[in-house]
C-alpha atoms as a PDB file:
ATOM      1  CA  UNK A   1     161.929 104.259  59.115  1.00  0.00           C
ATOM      2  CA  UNK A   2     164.010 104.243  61.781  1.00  0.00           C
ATOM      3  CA  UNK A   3     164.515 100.698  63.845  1.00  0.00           C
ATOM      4  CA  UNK A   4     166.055 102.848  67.026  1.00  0.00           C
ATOM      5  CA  UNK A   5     164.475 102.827  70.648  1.00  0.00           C
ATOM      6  CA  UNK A   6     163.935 105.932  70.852  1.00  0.00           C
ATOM      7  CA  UNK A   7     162.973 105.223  74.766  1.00  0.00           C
ATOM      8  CA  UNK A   8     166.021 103.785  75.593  1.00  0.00           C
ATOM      9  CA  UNK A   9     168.352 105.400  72.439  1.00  0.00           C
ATOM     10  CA  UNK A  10     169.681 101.952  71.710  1.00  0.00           C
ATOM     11  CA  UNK A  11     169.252  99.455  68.534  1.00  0.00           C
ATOM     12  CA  UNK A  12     168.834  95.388  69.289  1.00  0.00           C
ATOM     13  CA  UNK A  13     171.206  92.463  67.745  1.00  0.00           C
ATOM     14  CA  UNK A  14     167.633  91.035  66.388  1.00  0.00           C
ATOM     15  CA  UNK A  15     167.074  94.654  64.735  1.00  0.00           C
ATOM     16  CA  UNK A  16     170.491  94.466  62.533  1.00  0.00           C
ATOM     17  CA  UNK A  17     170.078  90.718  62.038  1.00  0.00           C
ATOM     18  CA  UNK A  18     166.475  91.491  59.997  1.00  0.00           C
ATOM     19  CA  UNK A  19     167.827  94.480  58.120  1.00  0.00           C
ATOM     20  CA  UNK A  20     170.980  92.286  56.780  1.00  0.00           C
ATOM     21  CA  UNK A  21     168.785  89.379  56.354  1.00  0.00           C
ATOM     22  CA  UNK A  22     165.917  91.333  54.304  1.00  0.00           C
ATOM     23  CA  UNK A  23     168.981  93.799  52.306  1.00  0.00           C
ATOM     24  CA  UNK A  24     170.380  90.183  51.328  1.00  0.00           C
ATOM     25  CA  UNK A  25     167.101  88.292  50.677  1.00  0.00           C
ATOM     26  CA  UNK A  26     168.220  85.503  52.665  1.00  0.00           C
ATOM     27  CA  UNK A  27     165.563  82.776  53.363  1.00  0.00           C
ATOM     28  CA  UNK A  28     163.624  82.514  56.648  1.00  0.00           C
ATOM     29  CA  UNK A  29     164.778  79.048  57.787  1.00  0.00           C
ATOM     30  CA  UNK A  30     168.218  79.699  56.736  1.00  0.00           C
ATOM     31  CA  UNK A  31     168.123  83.202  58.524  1.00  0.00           C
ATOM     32  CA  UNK A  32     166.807  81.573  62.022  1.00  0.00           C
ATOM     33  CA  UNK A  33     170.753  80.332  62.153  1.00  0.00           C
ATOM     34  CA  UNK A  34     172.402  83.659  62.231  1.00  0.00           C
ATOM     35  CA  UNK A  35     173.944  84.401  65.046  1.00  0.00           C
ATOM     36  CA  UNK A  36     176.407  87.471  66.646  1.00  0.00           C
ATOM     37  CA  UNK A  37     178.867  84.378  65.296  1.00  0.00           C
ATOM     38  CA  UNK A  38     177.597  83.987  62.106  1.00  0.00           C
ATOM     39  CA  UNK A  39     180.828  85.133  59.648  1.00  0.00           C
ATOM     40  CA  UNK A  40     179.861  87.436  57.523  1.00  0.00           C
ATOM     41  CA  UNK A  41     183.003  88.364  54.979  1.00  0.00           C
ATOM     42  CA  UNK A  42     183.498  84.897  53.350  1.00  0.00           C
ATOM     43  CA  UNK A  43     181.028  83.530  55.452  1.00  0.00           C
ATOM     44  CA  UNK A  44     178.137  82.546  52.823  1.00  0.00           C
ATOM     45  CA  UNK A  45     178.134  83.538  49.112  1.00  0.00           C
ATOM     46  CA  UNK A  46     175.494  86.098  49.530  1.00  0.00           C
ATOM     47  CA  UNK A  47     178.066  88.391  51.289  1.00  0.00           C
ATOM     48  CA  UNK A  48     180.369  89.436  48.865  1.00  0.00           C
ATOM     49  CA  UNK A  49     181.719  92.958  48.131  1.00  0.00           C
ATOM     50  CA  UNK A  50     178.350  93.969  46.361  1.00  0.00           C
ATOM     51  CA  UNK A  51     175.909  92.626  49.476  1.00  0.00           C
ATOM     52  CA  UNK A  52     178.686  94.999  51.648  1.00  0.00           C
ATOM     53  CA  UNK A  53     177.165  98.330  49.422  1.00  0.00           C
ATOM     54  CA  UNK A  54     173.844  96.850  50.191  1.00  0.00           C
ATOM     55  CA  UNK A  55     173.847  96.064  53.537  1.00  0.00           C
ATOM     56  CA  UNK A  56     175.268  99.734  54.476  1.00  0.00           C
ATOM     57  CA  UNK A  57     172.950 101.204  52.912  1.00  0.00           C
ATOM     58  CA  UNK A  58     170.183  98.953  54.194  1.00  0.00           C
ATOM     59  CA  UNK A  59     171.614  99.959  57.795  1.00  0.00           C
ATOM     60  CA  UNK A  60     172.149 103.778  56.803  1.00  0.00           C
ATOM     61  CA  UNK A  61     168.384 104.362  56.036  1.00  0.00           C
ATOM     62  CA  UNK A  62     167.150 101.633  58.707  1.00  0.00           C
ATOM     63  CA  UNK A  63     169.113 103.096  61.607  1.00  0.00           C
ATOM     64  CA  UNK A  64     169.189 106.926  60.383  1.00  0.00           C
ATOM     65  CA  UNK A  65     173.037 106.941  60.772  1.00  0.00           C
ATOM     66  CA  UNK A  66     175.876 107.331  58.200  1.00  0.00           C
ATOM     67  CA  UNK A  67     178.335 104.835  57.964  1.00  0.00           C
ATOM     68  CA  UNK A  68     181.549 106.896  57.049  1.00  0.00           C
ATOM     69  CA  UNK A  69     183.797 105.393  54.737  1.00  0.00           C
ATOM     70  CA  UNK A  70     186.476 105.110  57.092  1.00  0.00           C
ATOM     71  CA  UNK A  71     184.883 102.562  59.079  1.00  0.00           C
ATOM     72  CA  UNK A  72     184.140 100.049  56.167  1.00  0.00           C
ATOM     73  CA  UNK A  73     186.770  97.440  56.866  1.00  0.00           C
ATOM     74  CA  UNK A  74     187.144  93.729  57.318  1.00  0.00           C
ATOM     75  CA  UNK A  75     187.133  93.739  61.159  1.00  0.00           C
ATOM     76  CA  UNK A  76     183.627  95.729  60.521  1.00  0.00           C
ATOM     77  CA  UNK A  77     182.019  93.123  58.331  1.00  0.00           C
ATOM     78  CA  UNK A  78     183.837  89.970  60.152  1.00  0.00           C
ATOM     79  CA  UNK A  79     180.604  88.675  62.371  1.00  0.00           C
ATOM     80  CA  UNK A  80     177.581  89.722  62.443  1.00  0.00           C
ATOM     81  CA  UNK A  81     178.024  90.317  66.055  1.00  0.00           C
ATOM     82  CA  UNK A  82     180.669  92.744  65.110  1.00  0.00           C
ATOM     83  CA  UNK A  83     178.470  94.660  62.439  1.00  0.00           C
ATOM     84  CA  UNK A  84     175.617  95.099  64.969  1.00  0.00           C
ATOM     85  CA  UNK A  85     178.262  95.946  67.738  1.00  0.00           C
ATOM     86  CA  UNK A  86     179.087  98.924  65.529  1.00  0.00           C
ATOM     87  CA  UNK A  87     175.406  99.891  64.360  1.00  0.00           C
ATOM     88  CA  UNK A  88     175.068 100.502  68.124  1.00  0.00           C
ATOM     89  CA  UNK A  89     177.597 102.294  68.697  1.00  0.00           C
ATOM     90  CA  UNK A  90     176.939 104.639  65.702  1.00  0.00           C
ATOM     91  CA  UNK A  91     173.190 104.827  66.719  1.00  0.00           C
ATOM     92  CA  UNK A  92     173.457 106.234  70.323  1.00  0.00           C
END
C-alpha cells in the first residue's frame, strides 16, 4: 500500500523513517532517535549491504516507485535525510 499523499503528491520524512525502521526491525525506543542525520551506511550494524536490498525494496512497494539501479550509491544511503530526500523526489 502506498504511503504517498495522494492530495498533495508528496511522501513525509516520518513516512520513510517507519518503512526503514519496520524493513530493518529496529526497536521502538531506539527508532525515536533517527533523525534526517541519522548515518545510515556504517551508521549502525543493522545497515549493512543486505539491510540496503531490504530497505529498497521496503521503499519500492511502500512508495509504488522503482528505485533504478543507477541510483543505488553511497551518497544515496549516507543519511537518512538523504534516502528520504530521494524517495521524494522519485515519488512526485
Amino acid at each position: 500500500m502506498s504511503q504517498i499523499d495522494r492530495a498533495t503528491g508528496t511522501v513525509s520524512f516520518d513516512d520513510v523513517r517507519t518503512v526503514i525502521i519496520t524493513a530493518l526491525g529496529i526497536e521502538p525506543e531506539r527508532a525515536k532517535t533517527f533523525s534526517r542525520e541519522t548515518e545510515l551506511l556504517g551508521g549502525f550494524a543493522e545497515f549493512d549491504s543486505m539491510a540496503v536490498l531490504e530497505v529498497v525494496a521496503a521503499i519500492e512497494a511502500a512508495f509504488d516507485i522503482t528505485v533504478d539501479d543507477d541510483d543505488i550509491s553511497a551518497e544515496m544511503f549516507e543519511t537518512l535525510g538523504s534516502l528520504a530526500d530521494y524517495v521524494q523526489r522519485s515519488a512526485s
